[in-house]
Protein backbone atom coordinates (compact mmCIF):
# COMPACT_ATOMS: atom_id res chain seq x y z
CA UNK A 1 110.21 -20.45 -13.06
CA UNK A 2 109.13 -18.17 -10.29
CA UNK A 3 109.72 -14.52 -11.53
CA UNK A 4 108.58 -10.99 -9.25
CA UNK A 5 105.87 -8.75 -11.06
CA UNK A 6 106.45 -7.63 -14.31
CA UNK A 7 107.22 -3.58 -14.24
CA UNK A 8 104.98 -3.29 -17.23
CA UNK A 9 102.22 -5.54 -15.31
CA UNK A 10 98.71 -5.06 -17.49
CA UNK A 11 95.49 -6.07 -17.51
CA UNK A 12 94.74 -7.82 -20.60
CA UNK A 13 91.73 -8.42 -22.90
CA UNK A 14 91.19 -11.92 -21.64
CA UNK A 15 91.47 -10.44 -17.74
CA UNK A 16 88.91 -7.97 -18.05
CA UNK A 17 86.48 -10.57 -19.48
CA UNK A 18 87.21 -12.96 -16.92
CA UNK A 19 86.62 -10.11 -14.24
CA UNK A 20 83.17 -9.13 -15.94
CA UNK A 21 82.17 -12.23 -15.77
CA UNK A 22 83.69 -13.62 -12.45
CA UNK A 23 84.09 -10.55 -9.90
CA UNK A 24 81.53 -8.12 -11.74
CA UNK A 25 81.57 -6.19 -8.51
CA UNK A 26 85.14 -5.27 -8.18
CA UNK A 27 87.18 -2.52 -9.30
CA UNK A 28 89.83 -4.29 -11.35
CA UNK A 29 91.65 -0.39 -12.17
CA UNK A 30 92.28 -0.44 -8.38
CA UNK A 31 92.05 -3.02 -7.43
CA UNK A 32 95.28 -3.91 -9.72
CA UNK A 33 96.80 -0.53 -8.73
CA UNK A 34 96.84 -2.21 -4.94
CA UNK A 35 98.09 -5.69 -6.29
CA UNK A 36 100.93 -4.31 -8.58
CA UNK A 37 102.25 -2.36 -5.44
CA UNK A 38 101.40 -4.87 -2.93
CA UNK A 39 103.31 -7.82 -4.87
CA UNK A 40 106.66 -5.05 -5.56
CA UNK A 41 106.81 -4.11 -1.82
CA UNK A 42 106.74 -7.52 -0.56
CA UNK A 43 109.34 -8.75 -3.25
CA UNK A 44 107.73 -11.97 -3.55
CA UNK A 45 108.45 -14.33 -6.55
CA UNK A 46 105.81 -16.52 -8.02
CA UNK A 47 104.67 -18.94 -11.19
CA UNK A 48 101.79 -17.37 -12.92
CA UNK A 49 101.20 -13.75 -12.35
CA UNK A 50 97.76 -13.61 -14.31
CA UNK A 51 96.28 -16.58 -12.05
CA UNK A 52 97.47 -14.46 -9.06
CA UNK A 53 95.34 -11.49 -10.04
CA UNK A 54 92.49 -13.19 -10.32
CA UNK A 55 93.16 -14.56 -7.07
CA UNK A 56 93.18 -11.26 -5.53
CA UNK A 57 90.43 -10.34 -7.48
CA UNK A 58 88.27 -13.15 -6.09
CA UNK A 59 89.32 -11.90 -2.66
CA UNK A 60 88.99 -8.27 -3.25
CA UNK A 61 85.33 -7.93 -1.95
CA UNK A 62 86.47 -9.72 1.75
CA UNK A 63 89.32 -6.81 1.57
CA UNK A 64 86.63 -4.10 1.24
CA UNK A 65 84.30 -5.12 4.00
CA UNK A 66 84.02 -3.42 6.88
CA UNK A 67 85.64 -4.84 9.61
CA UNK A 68 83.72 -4.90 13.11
CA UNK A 69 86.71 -4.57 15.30
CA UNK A 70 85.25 -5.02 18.38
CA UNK A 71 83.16 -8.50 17.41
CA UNK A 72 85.77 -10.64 18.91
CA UNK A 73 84.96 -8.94 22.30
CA UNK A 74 81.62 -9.60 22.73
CA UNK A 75 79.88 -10.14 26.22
CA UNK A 76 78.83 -13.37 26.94
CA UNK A 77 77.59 -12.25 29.69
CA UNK A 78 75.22 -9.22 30.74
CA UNK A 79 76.41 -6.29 32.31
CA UNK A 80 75.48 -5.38 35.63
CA UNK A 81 74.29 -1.77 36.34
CA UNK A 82 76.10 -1.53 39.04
CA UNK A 83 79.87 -0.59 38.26
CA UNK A 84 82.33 -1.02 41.37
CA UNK A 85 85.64 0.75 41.36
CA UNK A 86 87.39 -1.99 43.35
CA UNK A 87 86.22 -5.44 44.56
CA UNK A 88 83.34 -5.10 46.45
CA UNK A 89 83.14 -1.36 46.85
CA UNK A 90 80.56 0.13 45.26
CA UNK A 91 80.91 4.50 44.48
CA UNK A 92 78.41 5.40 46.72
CA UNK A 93 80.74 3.94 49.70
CA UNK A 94 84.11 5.07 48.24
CA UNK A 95 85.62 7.83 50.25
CA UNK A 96 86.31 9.92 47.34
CA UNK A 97 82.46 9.64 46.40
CA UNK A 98 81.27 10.21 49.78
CA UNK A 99 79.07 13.22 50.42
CA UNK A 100 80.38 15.42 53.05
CA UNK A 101 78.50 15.26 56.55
């Protein structure tokens, strides 16, 4: 039966080892702090609590990489030097760039 997170939620013996041995590189102390809070704000039932942390836990590092925000945005194409301001006009010819005579 499908059952929210225990209040008393704790890593056991048999957790840590698996972590040591599995995710050596994650911080299972916060990491669990995040899960425990994550799983009672969302409210969301499940079967087996203990193979849902290590779920997380196997996820963790992919949660703690920097994300490169801007990688789905880039050019395909070069960009030209010259900028224009509207179609076909160019800031040199732009009366508000104009020199005065």
């Amino acid at each position: 039966m499908k059952t929210l997170i225990p209040t008393d939620f704790v890593i056991t013996e048999e957790m840590r080892a698996w972590a040591k041995k599995k995710v050596p590189q994650v911080d299972i102390e916060a990491q669990t702090e995040v899960f425990c809070d994550y799983w009672r704000a969302h409210g969301k039932k499940m079967m087996d609590w203990a193979a849902t942390w290590r779920n997380w836990m196997r996820r963790a590092p992919e949660f703690s990489r920097p994300v490169n925000r801007f990688s789905q945005f880039e050019r395909t194409r070069p960009v030209t030097p010259t900028r224009t301001i509207a179609p076909g006009v160019q800031p040199r010819e732009h009366p508000l760039f104009r020199k005065p005579s």
